[in-house]
Protein backbone atom coordinates (compact mmCIF):
# COMPACT_ATOMS: atom_id res chain seq x y z
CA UNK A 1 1.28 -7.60 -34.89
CA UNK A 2 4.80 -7.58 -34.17
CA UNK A 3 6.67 -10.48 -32.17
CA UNK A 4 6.89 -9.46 -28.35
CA UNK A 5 10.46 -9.32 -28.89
CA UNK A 6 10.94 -7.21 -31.43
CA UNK A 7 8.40 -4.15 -30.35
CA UNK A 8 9.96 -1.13 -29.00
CA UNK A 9 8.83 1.07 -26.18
CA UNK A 10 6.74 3.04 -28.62
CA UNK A 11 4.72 0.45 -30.15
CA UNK A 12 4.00 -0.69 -26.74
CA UNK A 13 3.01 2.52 -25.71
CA UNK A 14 0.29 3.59 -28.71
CA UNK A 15 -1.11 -0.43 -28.09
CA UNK A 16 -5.23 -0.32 -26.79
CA UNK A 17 -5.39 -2.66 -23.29
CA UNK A 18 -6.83 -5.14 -25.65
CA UNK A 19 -3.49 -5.46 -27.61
CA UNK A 20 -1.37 -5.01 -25.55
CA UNK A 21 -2.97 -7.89 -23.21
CA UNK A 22 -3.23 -10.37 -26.00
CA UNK A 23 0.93 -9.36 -26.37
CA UNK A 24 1.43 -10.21 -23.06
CA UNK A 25 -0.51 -13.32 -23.16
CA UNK A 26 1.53 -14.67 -26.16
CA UNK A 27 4.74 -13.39 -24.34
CA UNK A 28 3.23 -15.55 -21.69
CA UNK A 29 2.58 -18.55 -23.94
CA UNK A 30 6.15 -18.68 -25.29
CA UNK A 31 7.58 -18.54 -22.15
CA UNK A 32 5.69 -20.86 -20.61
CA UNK A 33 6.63 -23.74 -23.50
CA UNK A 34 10.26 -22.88 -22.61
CA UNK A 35 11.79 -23.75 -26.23
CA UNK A 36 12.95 -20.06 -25.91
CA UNK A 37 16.83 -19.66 -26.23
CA UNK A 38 17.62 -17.97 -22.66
CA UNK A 39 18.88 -14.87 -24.53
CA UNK A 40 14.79 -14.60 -26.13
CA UNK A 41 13.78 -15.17 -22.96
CA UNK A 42 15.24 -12.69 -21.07
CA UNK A 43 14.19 -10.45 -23.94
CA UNK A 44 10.93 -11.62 -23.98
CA UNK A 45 10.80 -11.04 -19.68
CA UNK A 46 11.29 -7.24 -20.30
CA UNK A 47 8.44 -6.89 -23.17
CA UNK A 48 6.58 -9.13 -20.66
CA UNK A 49 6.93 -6.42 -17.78
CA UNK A 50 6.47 -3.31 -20.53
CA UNK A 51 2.84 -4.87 -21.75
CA UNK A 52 2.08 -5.53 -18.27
CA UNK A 53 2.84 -2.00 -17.02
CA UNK A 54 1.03 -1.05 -20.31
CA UNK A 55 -2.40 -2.82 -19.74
CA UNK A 56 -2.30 -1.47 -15.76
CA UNK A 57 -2.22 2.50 -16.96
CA UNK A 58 -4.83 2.16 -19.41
CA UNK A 59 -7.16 0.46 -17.11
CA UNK A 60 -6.00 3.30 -14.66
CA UNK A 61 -6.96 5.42 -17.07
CA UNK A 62 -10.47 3.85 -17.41
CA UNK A 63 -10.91 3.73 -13.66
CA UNK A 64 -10.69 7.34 -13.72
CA UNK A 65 -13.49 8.15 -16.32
CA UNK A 66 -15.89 6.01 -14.42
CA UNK A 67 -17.99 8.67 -12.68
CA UNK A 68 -21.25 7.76 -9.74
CA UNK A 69 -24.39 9.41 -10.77
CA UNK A 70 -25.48 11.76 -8.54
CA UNK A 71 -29.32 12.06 -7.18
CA UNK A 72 -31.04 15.31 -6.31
CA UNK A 73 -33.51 14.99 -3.49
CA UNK A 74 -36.26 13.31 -5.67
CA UNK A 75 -33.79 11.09 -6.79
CA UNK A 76 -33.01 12.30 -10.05
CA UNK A 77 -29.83 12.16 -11.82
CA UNK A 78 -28.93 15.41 -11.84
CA UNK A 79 -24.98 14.84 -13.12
CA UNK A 80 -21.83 13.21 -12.66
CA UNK A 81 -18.82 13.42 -10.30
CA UNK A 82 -15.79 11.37 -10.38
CA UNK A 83 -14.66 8.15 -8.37
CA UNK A 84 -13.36 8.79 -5.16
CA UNK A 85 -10.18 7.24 -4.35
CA UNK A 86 -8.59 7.79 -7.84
């Protein structure tokens, strides 16, 4: 995987929630040490925010394929409907 700093806007935005968390949490990491020239860090800051924004629409996205099982009278599942509120 590519150094936080160096991935553009469409690498970020192909990355899983998995990779793009474990991105963040390295961005994280390096920060937090603070042996980052402040030029890196700022750098680092933005791919921060882009990974972050990235890992909050794909679990979005899986909020809105959960679906409640719905019960006929017997209480059998008789299908799906989607999540209220999303």
């Amino acid at each position: 995987m590519q150094e936080a700093a160096e991935m553009d806007d469409d690498a970020i935005n192909t990355m899983s929630f998995e990779q793009a968390m474990k991105a963040l949490e390295d961005v994280v990491t390096r920060l937090e040490r603070g042996d980052v020239p402040l030029d890196e860090s700022i750098a680092l800051y933005e791919q921060g925010a882009k990974l972050k924004k990235r890992c909050e629409t794909k679990l979005k996205e899986a909020e809105e394929k959960v679906a409640a099982i719905t019960l006929d009278g017997d209480g059998t599942p008789k299908g799906t409907t989607p999540v209220e509120g999303l």
